[in-house]
Protein backbone atom coordinates (compact mmCIF):
# COMPACT_ATOMS: atom_id res chain seq x y z
CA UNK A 1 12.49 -22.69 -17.18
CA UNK A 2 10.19 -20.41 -18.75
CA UNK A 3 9.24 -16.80 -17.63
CA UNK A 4 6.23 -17.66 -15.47
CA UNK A 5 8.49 -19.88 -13.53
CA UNK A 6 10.89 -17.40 -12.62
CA UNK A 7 11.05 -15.70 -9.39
CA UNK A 8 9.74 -12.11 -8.91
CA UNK A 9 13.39 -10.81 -7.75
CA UNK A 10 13.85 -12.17 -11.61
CA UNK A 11 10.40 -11.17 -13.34
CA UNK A 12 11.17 -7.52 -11.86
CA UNK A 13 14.00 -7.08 -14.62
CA UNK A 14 13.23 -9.90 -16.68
CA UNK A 15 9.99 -9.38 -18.41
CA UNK A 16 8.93 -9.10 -22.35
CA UNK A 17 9.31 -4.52 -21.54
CA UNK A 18 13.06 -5.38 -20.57
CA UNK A 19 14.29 -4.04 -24.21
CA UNK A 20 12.72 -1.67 -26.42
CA UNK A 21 11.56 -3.57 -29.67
CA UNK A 22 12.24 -1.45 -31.98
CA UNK A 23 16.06 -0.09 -30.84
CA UNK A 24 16.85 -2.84 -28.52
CA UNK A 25 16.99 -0.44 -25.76
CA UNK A 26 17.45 -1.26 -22.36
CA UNK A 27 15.08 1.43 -20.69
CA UNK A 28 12.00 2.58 -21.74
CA UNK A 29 11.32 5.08 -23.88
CA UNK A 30 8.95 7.87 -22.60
CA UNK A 31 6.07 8.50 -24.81
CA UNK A 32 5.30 12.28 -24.08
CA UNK A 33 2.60 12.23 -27.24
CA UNK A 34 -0.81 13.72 -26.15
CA UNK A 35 -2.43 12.51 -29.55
CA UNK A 36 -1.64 9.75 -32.02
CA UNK A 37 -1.88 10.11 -35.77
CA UNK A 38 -4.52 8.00 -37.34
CA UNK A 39 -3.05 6.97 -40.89
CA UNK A 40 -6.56 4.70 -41.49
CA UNK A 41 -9.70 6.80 -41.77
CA UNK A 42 -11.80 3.85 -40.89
CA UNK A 43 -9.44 1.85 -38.63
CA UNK A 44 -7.70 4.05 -36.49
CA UNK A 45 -4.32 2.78 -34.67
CA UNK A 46 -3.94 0.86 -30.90
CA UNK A 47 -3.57 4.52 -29.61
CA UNK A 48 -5.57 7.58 -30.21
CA UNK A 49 -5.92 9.91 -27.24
CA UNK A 50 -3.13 9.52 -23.96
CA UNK A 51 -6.10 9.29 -21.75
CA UNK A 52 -7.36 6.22 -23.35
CA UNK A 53 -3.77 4.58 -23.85
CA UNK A 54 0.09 6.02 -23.90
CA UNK A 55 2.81 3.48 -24.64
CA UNK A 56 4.95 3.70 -21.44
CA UNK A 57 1.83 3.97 -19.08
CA UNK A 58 0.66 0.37 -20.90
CA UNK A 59 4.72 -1.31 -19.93
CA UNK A 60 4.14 -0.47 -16.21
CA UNK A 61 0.10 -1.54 -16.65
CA UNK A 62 1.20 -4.38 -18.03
CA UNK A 63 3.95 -5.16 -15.58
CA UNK A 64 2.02 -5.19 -12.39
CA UNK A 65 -0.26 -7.07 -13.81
CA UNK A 66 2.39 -9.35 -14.46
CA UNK A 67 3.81 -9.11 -10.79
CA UNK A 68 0.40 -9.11 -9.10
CA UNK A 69 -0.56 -12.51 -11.33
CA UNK A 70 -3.52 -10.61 -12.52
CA UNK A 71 -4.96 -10.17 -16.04
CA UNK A 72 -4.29 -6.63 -16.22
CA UNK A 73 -3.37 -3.67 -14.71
CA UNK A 74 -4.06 0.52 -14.40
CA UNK A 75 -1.91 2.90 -13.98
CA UNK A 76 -3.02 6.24 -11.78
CA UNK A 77 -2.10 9.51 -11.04
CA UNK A 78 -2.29 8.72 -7.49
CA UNK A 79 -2.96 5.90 -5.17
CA UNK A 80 -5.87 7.65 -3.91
CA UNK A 81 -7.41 7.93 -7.68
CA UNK A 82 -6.74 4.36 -7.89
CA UNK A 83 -8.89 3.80 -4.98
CA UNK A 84 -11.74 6.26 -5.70
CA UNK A 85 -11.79 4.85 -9.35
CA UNK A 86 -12.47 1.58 -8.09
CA UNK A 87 -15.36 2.57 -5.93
CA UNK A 88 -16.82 4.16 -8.49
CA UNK A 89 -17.86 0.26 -9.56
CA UNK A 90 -20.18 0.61 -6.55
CA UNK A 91 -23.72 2.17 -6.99
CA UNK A 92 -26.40 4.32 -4.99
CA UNK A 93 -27.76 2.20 -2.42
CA UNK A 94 -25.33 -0.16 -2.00
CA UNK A 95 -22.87 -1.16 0.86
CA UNK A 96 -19.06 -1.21 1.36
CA UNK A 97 -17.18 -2.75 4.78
CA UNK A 98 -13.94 -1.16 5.25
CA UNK A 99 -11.11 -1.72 7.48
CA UNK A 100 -11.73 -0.04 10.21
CA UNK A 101 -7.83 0.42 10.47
CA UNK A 102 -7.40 2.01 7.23
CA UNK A 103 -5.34 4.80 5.81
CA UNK A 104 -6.99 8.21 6.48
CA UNK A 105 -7.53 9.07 2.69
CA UNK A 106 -9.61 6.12 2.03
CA UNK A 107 -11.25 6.98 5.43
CA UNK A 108 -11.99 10.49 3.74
CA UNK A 109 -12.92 8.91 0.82
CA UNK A 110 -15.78 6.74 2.25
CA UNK A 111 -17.08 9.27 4.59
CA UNK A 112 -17.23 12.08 2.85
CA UNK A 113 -17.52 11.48 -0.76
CA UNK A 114 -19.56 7.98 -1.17
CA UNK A 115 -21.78 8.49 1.22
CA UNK A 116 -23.00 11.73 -0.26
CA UNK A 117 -23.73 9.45 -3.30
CA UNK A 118 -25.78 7.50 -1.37
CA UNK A 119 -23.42 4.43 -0.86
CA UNK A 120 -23.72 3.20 2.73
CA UNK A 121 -20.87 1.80 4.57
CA UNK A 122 -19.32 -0.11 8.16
CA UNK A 123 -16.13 0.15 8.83
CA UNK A 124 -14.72 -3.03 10.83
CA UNK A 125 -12.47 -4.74 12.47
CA UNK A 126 -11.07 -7.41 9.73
CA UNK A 127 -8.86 -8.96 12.20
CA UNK A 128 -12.11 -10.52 13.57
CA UNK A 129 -13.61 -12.51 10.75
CA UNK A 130 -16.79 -13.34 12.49
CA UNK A 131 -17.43 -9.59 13.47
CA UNK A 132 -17.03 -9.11 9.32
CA UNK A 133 -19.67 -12.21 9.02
CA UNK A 134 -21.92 -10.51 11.08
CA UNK A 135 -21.83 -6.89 9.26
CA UNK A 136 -22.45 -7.86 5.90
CA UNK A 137 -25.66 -6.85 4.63
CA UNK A 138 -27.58 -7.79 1.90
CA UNK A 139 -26.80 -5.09 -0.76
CA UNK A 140 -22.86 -5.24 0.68
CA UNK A 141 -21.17 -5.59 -3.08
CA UNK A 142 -17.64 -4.33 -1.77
CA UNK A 143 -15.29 -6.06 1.42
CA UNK A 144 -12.66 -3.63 1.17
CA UNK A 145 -8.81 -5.03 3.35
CA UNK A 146 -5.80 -3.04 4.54
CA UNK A 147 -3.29 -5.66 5.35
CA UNK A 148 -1.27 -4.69 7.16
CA UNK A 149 -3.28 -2.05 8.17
CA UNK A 150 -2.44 1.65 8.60
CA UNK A 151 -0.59 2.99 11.08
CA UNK A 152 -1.35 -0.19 13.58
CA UNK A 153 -0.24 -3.09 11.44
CA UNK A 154 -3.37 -4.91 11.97
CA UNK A 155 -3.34 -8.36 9.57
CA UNK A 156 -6.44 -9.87 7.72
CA UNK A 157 -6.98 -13.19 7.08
CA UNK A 158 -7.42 -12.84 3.04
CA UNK A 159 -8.92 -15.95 2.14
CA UNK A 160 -11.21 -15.70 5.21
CA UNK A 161 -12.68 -12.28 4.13
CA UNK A 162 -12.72 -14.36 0.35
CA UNK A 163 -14.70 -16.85 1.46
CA UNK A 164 -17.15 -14.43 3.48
CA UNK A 165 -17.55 -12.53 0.07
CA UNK A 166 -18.18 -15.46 -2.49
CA UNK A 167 -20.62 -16.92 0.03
CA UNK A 168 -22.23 -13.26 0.14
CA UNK A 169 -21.37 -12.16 -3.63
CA UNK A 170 -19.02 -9.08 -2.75
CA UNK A 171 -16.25 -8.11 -4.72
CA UNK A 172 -12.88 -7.78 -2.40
CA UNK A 173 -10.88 -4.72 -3.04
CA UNK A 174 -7.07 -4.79 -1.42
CA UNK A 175 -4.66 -2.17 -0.90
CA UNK A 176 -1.11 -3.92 -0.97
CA UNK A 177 0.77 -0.82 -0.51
CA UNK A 178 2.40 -2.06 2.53
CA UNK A 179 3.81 -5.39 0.93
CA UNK A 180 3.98 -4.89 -2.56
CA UNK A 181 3.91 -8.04 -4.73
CA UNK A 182 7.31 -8.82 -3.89
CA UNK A 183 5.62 -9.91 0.12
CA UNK A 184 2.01 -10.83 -0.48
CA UNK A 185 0.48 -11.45 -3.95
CA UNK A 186 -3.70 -11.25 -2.86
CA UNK A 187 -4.82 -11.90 -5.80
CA UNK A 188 -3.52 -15.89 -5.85
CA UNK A 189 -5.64 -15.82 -2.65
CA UNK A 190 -8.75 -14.69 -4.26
CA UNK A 191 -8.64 -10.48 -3.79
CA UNK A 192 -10.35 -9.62 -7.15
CA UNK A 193 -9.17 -6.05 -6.84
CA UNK A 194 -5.37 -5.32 -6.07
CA UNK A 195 -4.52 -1.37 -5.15
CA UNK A 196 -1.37 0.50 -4.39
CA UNK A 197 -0.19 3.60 -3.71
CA UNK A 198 2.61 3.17 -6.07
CA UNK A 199 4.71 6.56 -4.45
CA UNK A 200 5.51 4.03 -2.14
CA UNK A 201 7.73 1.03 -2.15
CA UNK A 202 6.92 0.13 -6.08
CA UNK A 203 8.74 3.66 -7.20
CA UNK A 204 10.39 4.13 -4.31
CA UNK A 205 12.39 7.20 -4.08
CA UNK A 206 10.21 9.90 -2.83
CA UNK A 207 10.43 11.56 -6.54
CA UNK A 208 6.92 10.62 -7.96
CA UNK A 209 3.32 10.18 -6.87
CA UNK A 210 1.40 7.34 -8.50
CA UNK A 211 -1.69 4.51 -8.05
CA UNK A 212 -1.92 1.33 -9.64
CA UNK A 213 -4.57 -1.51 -9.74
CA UNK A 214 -4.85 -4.99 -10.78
CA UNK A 215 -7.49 -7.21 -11.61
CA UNK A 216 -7.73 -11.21 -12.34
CA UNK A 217 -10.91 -11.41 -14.41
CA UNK A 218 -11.16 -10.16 -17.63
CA UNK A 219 -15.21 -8.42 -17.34
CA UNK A 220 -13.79 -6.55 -14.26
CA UNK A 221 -10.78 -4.87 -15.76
CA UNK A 222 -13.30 -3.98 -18.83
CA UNK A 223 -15.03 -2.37 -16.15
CA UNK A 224 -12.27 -0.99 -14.83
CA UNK A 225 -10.95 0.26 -17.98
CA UNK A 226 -13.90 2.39 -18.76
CA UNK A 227 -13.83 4.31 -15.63
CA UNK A 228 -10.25 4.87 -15.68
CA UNK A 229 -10.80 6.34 -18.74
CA UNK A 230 -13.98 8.50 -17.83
CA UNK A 231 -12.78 9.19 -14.58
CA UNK A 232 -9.30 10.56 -16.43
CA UNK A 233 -6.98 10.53 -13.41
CA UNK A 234 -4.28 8.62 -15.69
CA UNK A 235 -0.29 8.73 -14.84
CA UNK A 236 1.66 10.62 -17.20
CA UNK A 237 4.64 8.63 -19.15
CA UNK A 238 7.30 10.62 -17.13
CA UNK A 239 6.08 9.14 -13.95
CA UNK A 240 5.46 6.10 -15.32
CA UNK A 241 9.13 5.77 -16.54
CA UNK A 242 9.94 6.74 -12.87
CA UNK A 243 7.92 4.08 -11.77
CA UNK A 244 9.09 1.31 -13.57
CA UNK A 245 12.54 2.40 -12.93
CA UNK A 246 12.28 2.09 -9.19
CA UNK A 247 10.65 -1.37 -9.85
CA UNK A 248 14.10 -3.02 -10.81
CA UNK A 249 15.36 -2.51 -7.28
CA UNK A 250 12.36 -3.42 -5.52
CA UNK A 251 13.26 -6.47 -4.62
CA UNK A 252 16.67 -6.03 -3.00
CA UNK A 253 15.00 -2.34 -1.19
CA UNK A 254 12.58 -4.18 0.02
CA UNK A 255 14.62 -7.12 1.74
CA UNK A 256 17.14 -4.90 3.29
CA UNK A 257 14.49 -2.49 4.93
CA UNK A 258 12.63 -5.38 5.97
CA UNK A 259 15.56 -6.84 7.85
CA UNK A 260 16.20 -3.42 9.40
CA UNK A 261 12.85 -3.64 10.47
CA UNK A 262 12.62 -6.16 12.75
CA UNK A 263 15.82 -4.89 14.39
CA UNK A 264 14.58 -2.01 14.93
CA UNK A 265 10.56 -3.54 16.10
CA UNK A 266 12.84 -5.51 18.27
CA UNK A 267 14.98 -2.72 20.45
CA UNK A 268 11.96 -0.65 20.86
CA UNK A 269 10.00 -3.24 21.84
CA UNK A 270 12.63 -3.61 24.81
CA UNK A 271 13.29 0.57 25.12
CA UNK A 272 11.04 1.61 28.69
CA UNK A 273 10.06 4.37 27.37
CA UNK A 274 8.10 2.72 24.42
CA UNK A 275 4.15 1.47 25.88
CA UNK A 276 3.79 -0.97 22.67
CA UNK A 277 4.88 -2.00 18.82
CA UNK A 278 3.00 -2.42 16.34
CA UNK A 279 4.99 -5.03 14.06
CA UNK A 280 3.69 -8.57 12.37
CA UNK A 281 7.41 -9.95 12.21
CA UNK A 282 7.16 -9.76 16.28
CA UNK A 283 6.17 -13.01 17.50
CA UNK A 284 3.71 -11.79 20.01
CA UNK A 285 1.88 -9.82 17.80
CA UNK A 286 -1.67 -11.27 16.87
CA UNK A 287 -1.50 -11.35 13.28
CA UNK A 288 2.18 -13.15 13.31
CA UNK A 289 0.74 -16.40 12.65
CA UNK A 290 -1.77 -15.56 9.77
CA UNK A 291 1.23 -13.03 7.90
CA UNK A 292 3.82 -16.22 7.72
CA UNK A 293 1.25 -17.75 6.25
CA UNK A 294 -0.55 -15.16 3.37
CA UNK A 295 2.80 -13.05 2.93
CA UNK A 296 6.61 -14.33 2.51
CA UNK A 297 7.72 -10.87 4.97
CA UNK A 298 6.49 -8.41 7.61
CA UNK A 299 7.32 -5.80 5.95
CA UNK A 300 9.41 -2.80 6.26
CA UNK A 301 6.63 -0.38 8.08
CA UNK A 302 5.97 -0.30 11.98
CA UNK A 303 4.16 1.74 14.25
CA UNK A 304 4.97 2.43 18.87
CA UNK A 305 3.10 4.25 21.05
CA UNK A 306 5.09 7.08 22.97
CA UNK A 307 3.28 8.36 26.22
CA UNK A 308 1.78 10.86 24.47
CA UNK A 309 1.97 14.31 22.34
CA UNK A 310 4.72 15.82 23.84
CA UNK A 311 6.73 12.26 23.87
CA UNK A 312 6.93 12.48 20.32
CA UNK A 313 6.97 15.77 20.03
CA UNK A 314 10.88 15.26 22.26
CA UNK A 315 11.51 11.99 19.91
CA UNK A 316 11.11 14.21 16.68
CA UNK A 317 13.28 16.85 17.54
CA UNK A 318 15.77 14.22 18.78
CA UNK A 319 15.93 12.06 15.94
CA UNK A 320 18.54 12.77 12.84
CA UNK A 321 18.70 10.38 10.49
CA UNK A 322 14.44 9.56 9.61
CA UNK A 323 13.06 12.07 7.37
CA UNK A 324 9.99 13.89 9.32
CA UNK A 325 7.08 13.20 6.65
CA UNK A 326 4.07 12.01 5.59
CA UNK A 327 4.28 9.08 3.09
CA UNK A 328 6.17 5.69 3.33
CA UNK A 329 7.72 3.15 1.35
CA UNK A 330 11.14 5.35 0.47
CA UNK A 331 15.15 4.89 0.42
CA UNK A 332 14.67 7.07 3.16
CA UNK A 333 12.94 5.97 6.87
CA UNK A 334 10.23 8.21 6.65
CA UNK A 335 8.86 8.57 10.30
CA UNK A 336 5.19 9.94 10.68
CA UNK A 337 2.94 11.08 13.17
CA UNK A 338 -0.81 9.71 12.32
CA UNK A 339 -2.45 11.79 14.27
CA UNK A 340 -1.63 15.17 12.53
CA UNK A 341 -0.42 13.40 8.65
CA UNK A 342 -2.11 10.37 7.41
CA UNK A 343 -5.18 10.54 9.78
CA UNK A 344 -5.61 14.07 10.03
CA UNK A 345 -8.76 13.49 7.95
CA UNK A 346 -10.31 11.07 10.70
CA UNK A 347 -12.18 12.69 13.96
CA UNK A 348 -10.09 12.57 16.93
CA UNK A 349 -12.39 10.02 18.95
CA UNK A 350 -12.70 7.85 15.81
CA UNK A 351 -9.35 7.72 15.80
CA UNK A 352 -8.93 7.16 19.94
CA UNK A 353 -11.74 4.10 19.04
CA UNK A 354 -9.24 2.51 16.84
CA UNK A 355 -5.83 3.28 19.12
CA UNK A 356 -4.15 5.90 16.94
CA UNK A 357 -3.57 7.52 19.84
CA UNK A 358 -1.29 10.48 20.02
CA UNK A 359 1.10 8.97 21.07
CA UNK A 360 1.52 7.02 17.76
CA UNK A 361 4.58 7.14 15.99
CA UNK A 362 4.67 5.08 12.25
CA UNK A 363 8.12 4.19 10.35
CA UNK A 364 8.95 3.52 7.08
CA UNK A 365 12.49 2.29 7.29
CA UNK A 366 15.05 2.56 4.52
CA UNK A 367 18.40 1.71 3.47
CA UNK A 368 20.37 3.11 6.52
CA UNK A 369 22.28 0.42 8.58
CA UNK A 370 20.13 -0.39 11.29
CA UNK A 371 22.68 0.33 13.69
CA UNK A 372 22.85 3.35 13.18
CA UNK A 373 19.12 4.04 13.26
CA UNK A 374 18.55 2.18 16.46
CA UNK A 375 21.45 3.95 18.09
CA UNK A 376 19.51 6.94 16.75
CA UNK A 377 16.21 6.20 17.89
CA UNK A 378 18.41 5.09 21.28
CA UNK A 379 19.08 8.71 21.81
CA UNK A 380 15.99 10.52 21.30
CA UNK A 381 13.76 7.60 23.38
CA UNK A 382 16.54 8.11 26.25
CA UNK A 383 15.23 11.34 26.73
CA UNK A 384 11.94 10.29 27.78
CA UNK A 385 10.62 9.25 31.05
CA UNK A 386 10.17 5.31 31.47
CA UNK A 387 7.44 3.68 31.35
CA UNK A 388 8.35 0.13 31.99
CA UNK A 389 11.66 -1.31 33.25
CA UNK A 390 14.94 -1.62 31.28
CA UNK A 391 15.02 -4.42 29.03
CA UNK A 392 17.69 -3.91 26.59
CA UNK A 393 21.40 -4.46 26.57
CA UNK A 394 23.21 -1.30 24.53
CA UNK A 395 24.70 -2.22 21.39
């Protein structure tokens, strides 16, 4: 069996970075060089400036490329320079559709930065293909998908939006934060632009902030390349170490929170004091059908809708074990509040239009034994008045 055959729980440790070539060392070393010395006046060596290339920043480039299936890969000081790099392949006068269930610093992004460079944009409902169909303009160059979508776990059907965007010439850009490559590879579906926010589930410890991108044709990434490095917002070496070092456990992080997941989408489904989850690994939610069959998990990220402000505000002063924060994706269950954290950027009725209500509660779950958490969550939600009858059986 040869390395492209392998598995990604294998490829995430197995992989031609897994020893150093030169000492035979099992980590990699950290390139903290600013400048490279040229020893060839007229030919100067694969690395000159750390902006343009650093050793340990090309290992994790290379390996997401290698996870994603793309041709290669950029690594980011954030995930929200990876994303506003990538627009930057957009011009004046031309058009974007965005999820219109997308994660409030791309929402920023879009509203307040393109458009004062004259790119126009819709956001949309990408749950609804022929709503997307009937948006697309004739100078749209950009479908941009959240799937799942942030904080209400909407899902896209990828090849559907593909198809839309050949037929229509439009790149598709894809934020996989959610899933990682380990649950949903987009760009074997046709996504010729992969992002993540890799401070997320790729690193995976709440210790670093990163971005990464992938592409699958070769013009692209040259594109790509040269904005990345005009653009400048590179990831140091230290944080890519940190990043690749959280990649080894992906795999088995990701598996176990995702299985706590659904046991925990499934009590508070059932609690009477929760009004509705937000969860594709529910059977009754809308997108359960198309996730099975783009993605090999739901995921370890849900969102429920409390009564309202002061229901959460009695659920987060109840609760002991989830860490009160924005961001996602950790060892940790992060729990977050949309309203006030990652949609704080997006206009009150804009968000009331798209449900993130505030009432909303979003979790990251982590490592903890779901028993405990939902015994947890049990205690703070029994607090609350109920909104439907008792469903659920105590544990």
């Amino acid at each position: 069996m040869s390395n492209t055959e392998w598995s990604i729980q294998t490829k995430l440790l197995h992989n031609s970075h897994k020893t150093d070539k030169e000492t035979g060392g099992v980590s990699v070393p950290v390139h903290l060089s600013s400048t490279f010395h040229q020893s060839d006046f007229d030919a100067f060596g694969k690395y000159d400036y750390a902006r343009s290339g650093n050793p340990t920043r090309e290992v994790l480039e290379n390996a997401i490329a290698d996870l994603e299936g793309g041709v290669r890969g950029f690594a980011f000081s954030s995930g929200m320079s990876a994303i506003s790099t990538a627009f930057l392949l957009l011009s004046k006068g031309d058009h974007v559709l965005v999820t219109e269930d997308v994660y409030g610093g791309t929402y920023r992004m879009v509203t307040e930065v393109l458009s004062r460079f004259g790119i126009e944009y819709t956001f949309v409902d990408m749950s609804d293909l022929h709503h997307v169909a009937s948006e697309i303009r004739p100078n749209t160059k950009v479908i941009y998908l959240e799937t799942p979508s942030n904080p209400l776990l909407k899902i896209t059907d990828i090849e559907g939006i593909v198809k839309l965007a050949k037929a229509n010439e439009c790149l598709t850009f894809l934020d996989n934060t959610f899933l990682t490559p380990a649950l949903q590879q987009p760009l074997g579906l046709g996504v010729d632009v992969v992002l993540h926010s890799a401070t997320k589930f790729l690193a995976g410890h709440s210790d670093v902030v990163a971005g990464l991108a992938v592409v699958k044709d070769e013009e692209l990434g040259n594109q790509l390349y040269k904005l990345q490095n005009s653009f400048g917002a590179i990831l140091g070496a230290q944080d890519s170490w940190l990043v690749l070092r959280g990649l080894k456990t992906l795999h088995v992080r990701l598996k176990q929170s995702t299985e706590s997941a659904l046991k925990l989408a499934a009590f508070l489904s059932k609690h009477p004091a929760v009004e509705e989850v937000y969860y594709p690994g529910l059977s009754y939610h809308p997108g359960c059908s198309v996730q099975r069959y783009q993605a090999s998990g739901p995921g370890a990220v849900l969102s429920f809708r409390l009564a309202d402000e002061d229901a959460v505000r009695k659920v987060v002063q109840n609760v002991q074990l989830p860490v009160f924060a924005v961001s996602l994706g950790a060892v940790e269950t992060i729990l977050s509040y949309p309203a006030k954290m990652s949609h704080a950027a997006m206009p009150r009725e804009e968000r009331y239009r798209r449900g993130i209500t505030d009432g909303l509660l979003r979790v990251s779950v982590g490592l903890e034994k779901a028993e405990d958490l939902i015994e947890d969550f049990r205690t703070a939600l029994d607090l609350l008045p109920k909104v439907k009858p008792l469903q659920y059986a105590r544990l």
